[in-house]
C-alpha atoms as a PDB file:
ATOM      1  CA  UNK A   1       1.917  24.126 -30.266  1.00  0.00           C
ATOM      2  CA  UNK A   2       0.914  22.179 -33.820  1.00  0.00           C
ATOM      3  CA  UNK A   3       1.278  18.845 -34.078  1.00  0.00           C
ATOM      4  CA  UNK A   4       1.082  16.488 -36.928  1.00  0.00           C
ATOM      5  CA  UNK A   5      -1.704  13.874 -36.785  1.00  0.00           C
ATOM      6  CA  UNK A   6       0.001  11.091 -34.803  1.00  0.00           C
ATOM      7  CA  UNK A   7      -0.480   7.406 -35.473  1.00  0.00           C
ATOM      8  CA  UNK A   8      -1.601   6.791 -31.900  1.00  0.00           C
ATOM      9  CA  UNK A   9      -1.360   9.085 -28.996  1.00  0.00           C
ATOM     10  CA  UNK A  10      -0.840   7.810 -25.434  1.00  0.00           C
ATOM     11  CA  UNK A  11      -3.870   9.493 -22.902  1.00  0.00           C
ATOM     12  CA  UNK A  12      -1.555   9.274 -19.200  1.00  0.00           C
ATOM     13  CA  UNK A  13      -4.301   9.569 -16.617  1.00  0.00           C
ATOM     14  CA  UNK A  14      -3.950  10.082 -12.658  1.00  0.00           C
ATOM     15  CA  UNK A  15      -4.720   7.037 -11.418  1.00  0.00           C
ATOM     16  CA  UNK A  16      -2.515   3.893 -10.576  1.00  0.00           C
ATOM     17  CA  UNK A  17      -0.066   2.606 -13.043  1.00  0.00           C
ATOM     18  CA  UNK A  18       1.027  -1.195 -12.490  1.00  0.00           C
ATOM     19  CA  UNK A  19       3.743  -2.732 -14.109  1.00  0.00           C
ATOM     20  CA  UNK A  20       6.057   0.389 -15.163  1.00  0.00           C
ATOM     21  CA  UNK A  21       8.514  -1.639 -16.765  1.00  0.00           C
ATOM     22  CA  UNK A  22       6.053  -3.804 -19.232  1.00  0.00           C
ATOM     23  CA  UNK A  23       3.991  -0.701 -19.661  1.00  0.00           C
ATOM     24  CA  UNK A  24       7.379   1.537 -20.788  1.00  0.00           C
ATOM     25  CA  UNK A  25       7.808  -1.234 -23.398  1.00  0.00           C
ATOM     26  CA  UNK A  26       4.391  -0.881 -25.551  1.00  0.00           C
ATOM     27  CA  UNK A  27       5.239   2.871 -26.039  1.00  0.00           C
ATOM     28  CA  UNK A  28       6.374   3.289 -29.406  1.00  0.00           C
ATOM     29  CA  UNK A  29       8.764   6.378 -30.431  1.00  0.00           C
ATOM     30  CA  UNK A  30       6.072   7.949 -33.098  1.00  0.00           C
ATOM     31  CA  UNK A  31       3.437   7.675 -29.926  1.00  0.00           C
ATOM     32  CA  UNK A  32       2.268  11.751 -28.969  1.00  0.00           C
ATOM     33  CA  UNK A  33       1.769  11.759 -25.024  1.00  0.00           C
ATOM     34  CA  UNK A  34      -1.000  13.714 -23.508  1.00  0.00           C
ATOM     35  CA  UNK A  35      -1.149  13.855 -19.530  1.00  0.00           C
ATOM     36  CA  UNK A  36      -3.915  14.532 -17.515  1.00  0.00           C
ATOM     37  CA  UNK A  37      -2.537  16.351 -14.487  1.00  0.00           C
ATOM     38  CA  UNK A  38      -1.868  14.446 -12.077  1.00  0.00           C
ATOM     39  CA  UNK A  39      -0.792  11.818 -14.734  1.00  0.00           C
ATOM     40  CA  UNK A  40       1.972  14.184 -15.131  1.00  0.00           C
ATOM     41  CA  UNK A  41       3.712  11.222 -12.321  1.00  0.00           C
ATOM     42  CA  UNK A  42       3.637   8.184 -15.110  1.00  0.00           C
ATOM     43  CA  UNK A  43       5.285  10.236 -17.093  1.00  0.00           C
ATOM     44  CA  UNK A  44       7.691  10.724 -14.884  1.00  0.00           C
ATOM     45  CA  UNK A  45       7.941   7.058 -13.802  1.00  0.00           C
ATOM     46  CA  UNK A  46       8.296   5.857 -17.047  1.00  0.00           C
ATOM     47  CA  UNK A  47      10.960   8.289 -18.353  1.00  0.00           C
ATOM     48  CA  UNK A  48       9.327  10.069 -21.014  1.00  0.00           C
ATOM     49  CA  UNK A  49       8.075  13.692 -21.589  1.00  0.00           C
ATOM     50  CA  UNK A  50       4.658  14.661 -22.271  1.00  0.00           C
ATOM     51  CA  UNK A  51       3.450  16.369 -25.405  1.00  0.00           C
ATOM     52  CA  UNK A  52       1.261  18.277 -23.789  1.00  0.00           C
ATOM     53  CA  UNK A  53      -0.362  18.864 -20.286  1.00  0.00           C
ATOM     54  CA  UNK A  54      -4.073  18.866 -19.646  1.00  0.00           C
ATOM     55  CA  UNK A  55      -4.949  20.768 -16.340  1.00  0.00           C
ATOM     56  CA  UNK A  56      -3.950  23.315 -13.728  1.00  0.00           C
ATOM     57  CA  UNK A  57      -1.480  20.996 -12.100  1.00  0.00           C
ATOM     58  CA  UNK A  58      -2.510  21.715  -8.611  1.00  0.00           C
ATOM     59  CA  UNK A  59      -1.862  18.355  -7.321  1.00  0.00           C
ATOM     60  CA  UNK A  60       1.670  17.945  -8.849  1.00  0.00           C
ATOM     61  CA  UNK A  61       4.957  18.453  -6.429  1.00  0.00           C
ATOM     62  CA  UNK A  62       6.914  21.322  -7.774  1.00  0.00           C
ATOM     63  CA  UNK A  63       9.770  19.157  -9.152  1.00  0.00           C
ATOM     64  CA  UNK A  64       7.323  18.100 -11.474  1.00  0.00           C
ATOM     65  CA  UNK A  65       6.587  21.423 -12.085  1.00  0.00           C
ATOM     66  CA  UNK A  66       9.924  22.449 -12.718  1.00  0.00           C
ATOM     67  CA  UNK A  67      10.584  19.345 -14.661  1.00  0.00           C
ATOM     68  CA  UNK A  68       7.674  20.647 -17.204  1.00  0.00           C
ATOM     69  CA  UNK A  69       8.788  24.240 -17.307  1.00  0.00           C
ATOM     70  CA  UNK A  70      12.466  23.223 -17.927  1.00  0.00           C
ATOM     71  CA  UNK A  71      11.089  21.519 -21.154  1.00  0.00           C
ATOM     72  CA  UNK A  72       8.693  23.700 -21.885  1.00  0.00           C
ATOM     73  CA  UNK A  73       5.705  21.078 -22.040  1.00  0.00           C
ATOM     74  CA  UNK A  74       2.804  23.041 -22.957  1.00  0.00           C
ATOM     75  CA  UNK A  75      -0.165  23.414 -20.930  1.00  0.00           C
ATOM     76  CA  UNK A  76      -3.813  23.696 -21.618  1.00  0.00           C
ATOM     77  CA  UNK A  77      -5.301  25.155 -18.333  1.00  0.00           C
ATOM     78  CA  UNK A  78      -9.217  24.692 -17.992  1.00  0.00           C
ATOM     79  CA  UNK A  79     -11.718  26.105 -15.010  1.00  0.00           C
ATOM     80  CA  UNK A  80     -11.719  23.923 -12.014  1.00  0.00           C
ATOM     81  CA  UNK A  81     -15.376  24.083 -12.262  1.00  0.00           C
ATOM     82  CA  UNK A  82     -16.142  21.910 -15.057  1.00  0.00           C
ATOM     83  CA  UNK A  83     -18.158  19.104 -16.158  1.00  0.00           C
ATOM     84  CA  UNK A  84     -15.320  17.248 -18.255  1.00  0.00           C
ATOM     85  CA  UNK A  85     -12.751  14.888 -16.386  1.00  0.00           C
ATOM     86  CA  UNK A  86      -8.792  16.008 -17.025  1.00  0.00           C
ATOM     87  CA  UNK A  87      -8.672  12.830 -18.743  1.00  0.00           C
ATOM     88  CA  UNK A  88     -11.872  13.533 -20.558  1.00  0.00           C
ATOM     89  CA  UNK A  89     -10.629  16.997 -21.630  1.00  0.00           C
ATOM     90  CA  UNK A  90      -7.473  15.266 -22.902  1.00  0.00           C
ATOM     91  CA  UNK A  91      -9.303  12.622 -24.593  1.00  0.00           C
ATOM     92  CA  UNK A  92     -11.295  15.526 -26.321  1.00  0.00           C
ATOM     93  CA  UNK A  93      -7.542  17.179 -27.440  1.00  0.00           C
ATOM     94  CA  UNK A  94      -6.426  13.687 -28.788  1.00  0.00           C
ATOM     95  CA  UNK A  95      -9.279  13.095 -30.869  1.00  0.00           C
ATOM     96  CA  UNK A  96      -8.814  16.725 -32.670  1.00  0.00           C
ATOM     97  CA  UNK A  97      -5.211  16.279 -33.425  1.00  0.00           C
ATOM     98  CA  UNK A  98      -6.488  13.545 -35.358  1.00  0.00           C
ATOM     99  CA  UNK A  99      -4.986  10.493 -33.497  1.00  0.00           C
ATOM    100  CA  UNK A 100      -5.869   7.141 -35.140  1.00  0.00           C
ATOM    101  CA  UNK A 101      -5.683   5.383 -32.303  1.00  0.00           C
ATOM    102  CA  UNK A 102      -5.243   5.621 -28.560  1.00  0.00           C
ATOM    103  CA  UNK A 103      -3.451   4.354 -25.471  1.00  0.00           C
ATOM    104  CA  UNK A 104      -4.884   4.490 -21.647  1.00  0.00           C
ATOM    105  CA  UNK A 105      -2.417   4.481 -19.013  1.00  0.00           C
ATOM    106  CA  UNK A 106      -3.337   5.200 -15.299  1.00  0.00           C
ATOM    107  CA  UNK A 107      -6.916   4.713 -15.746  1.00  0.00           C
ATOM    108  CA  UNK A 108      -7.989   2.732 -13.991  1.00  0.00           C
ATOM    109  CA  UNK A 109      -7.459   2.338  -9.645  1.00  0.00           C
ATOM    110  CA  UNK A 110      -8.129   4.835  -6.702  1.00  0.00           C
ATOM    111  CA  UNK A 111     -11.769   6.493  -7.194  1.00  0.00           C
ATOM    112  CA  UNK A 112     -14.189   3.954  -8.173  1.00  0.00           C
ATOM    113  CA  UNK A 113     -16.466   6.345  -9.711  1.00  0.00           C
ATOM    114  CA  UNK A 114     -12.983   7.985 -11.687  1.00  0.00           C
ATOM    115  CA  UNK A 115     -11.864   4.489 -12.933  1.00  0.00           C
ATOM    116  CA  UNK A 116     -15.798   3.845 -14.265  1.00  0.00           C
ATOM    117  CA  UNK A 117     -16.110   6.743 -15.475  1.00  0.00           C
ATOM    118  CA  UNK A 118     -13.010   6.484 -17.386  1.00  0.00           C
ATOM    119  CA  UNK A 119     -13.738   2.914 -19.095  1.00  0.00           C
ATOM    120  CA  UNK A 120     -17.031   4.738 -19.986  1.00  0.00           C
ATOM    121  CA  UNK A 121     -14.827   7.401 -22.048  1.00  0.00           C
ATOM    122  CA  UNK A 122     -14.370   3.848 -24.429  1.00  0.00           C
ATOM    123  CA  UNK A 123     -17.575   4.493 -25.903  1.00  0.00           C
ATOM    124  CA  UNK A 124     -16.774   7.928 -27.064  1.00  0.00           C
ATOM    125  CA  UNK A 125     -14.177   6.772 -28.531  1.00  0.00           C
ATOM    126  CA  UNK A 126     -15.777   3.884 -30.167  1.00  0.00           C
ATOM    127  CA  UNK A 127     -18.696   6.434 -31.734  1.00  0.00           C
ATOM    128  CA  UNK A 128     -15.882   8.600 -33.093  1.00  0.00           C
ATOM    129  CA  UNK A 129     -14.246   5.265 -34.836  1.00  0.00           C
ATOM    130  CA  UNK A 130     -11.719   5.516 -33.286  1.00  0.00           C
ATOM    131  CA  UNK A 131      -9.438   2.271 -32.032  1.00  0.00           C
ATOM    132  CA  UNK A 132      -8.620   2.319 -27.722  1.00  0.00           C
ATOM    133  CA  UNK A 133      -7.324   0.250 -25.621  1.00  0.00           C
ATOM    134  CA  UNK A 134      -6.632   0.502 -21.705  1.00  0.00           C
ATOM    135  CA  UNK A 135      -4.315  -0.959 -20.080  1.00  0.00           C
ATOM    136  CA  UNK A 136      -3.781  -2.150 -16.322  1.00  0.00           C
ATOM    137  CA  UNK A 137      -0.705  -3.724 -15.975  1.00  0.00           C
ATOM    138  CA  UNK A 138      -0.447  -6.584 -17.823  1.00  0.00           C
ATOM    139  CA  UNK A 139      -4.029  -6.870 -18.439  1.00  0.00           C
ATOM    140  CA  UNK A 140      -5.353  -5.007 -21.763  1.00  0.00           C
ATOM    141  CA  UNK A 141      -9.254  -4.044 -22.059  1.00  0.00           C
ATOM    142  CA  UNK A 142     -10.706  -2.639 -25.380  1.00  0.00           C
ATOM    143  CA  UNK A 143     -14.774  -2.139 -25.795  1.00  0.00           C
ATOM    144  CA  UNK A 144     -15.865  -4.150 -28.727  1.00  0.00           C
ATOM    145  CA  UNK A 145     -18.562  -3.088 -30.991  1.00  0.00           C
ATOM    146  CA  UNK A 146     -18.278  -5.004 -33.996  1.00  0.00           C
ATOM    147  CA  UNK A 147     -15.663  -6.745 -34.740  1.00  0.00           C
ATOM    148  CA  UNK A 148     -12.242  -7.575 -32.694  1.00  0.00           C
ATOM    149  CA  UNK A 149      -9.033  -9.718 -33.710  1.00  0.00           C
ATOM    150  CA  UNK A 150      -6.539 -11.283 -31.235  1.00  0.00           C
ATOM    151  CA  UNK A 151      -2.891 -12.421 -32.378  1.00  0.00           C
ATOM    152  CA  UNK A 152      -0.734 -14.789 -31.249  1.00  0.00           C
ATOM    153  CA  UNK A 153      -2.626 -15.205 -27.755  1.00  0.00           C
ATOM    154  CA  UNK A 154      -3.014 -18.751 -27.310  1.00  0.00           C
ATOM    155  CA  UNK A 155      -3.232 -19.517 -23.732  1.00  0.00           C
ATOM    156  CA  UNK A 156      -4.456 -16.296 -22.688  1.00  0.00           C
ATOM    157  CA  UNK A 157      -7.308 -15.515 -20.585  1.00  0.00           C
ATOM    158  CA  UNK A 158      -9.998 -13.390 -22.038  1.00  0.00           C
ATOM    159  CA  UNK A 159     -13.457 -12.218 -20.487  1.00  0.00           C
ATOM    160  CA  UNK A 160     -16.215 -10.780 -22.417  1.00  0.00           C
ATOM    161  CA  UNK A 161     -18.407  -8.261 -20.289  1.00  0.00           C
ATOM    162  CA  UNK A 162     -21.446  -6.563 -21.363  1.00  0.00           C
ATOM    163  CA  UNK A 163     -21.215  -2.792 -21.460  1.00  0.00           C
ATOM    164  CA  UNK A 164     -24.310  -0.625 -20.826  1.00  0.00           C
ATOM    165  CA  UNK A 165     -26.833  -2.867 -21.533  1.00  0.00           C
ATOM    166  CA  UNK A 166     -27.202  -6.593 -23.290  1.00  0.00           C
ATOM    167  CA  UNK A 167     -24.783  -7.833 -26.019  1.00  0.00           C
ATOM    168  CA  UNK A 168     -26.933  -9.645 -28.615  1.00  0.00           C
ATOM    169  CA  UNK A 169     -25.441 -11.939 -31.687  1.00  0.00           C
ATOM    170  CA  UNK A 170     -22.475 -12.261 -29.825  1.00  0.00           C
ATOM    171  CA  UNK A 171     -20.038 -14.955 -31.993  1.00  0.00           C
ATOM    172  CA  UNK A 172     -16.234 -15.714 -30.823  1.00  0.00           C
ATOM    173  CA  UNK A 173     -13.965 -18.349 -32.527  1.00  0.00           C
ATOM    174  CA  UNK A 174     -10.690 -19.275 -31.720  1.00  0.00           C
ATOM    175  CA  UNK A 175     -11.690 -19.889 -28.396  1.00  0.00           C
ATOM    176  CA  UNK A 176     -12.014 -22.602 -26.170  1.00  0.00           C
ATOM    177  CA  UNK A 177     -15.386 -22.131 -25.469  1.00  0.00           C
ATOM    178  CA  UNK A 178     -17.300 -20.728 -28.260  1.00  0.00           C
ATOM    179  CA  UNK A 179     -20.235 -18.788 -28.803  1.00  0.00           C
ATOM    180  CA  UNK A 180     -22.682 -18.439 -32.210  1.00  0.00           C
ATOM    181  CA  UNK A 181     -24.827 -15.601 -32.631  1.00  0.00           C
ATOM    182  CA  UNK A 182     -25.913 -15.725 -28.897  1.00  0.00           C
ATOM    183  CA  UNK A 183     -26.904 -13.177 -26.342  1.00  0.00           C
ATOM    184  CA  UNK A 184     -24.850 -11.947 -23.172  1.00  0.00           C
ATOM    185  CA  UNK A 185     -27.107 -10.325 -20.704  1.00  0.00           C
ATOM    186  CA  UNK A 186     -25.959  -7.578 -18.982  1.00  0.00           C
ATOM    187  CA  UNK A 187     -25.840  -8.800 -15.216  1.00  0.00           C
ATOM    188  CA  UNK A 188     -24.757 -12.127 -15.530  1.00  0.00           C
ATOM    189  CA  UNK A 189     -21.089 -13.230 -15.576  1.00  0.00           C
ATOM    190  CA  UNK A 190     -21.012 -15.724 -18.189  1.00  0.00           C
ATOM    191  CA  UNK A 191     -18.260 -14.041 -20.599  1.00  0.00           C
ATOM    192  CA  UNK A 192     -15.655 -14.659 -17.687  1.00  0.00           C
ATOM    193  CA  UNK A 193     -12.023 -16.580 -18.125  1.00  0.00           C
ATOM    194  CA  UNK A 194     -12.601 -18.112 -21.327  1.00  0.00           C
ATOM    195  CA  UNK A 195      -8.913 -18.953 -22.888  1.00  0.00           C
ATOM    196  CA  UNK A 196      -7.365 -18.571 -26.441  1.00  0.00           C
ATOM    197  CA  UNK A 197      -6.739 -21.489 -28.455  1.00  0.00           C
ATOM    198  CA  UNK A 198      -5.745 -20.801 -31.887  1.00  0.00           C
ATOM    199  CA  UNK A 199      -3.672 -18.042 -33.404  1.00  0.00           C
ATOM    200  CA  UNK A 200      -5.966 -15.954 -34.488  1.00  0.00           C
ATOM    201  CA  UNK A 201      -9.069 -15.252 -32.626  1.00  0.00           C
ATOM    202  CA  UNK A 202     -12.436 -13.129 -33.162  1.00  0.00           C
ATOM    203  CA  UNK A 203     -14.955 -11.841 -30.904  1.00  0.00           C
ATOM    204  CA  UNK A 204     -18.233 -10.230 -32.906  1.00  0.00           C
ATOM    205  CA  UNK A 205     -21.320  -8.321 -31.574  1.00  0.00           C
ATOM    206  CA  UNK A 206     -24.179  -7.493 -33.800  1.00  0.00           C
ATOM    207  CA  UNK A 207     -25.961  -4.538 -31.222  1.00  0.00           C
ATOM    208  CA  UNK A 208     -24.797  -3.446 -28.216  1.00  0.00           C
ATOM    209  CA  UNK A 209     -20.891  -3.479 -26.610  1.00  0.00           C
ATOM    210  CA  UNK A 210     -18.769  -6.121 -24.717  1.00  0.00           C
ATOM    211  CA  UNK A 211     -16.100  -4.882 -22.631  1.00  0.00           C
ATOM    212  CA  UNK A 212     -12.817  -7.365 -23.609  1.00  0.00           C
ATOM    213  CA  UNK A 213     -10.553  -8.065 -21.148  1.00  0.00           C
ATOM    214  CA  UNK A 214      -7.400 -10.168 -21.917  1.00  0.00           C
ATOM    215  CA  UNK A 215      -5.163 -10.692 -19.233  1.00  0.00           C
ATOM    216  CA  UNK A 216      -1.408 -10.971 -21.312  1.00  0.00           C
ATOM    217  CA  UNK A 217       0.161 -11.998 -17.887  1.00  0.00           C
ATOM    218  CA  UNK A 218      -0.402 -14.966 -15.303  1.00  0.00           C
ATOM    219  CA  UNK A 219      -3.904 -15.281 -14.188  1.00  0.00           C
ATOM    220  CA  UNK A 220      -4.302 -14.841 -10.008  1.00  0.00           C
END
């Protein structure tokens, strides 16, 4: 099936989805949903029908099954054996249908070694310029490599994590606690619970990534 190039497409991935409710809300009507297998379930839970279906389905219950043949989702089937993740292989069908930006759903929660290895897929998508963002209930995590705005998030919590190595010429304004051109070693927890205070916010990063977490809910 041809699709045209979508302004975002939504990646559904089979791991825990929190917050169905809040999560069905960001989905936007123009969004093109690819499921991973087993993420074949979110879709489910949040009432809407996948695009297309990435994997052999073997760990779906056949009402699911039926529920995908009865609309005719289609399927792209790959060897068991393989050294690409379902959400990977989706991830790699997103980026050639030419999406501009993408949505993570379910990626995060049951393997620890799945949900790394997922957030890792960020900096694919980063090299391939492409925007991403994952989100975790109410909590929404993006991998900054140059420049990143927030709006309207005053009050929010934010945390600023070092991915893959150390963040140097790190600058943030807006914030309560502000950094200039400094250096965020990769180890250290310094970059945690810092809070939004004005409108319009920017975190910056001259080499390396930072791994942005803003928590859009109440902070436990």
């Amino acid at each position: 099936m041809k699709h045209d190039a979508p302004k975002r497409v939504v990646l559904l991935a089979n791991g825990e989805l929190h917050e169905a409710d809040y999560v069905r809300a960001l989905l936007r009507p123009d969004d093109l949903l690819i499921a991973a297998n087993g993420g074949t379930r979110h879709a489910w839970t949040l009432q809407v029908l996948p695009a297309l279906l990435v994997g052999d389905r073997d760990s779906l219950p056949e009402s699911l099954h039926r529920w995908l043949d009865d609309n005719k989702v289609p399927q792209y089937t790959h060897p068991r054996e393989k050294d690409e993740t379902d959400l990977e292989l989706a991830l790699h069908h997103a980026l050639e249908l030419g999406a501009s930006s993408l949505l993570f759903v379910g990626a995060t929660g049951g393997r620890m070694d799945h949900t790394l290895a997922n957030l890792s897929l960020l900096a694919h998508v980063c090299a391939a310029g492409v925007q991403a963002e994952v989100v975790v209930g109410k909590e929404h995590l993006h991998l900054v490599y140059q420049l990143f705005q927030l709006h309207d998030a005053v009050g929010h919590t934010v945390s600023l994590l070092p991915w893959g190595g150390d963040a140097k010429g790190v600058t943030t304004q807006g914030f309560v606690w502000e950094l200039h051109g400094e250096t965020l070693g990769f180890g250290p927890a310094r970059g945690i619970s810092n809070v939004v205070r004005e409108p319009l916010a920017t975190v910056s990063v001259e080499e390396g990534m930072l791994l942005l977490c803003h928590q859009r809910g109440e902070v436990r």
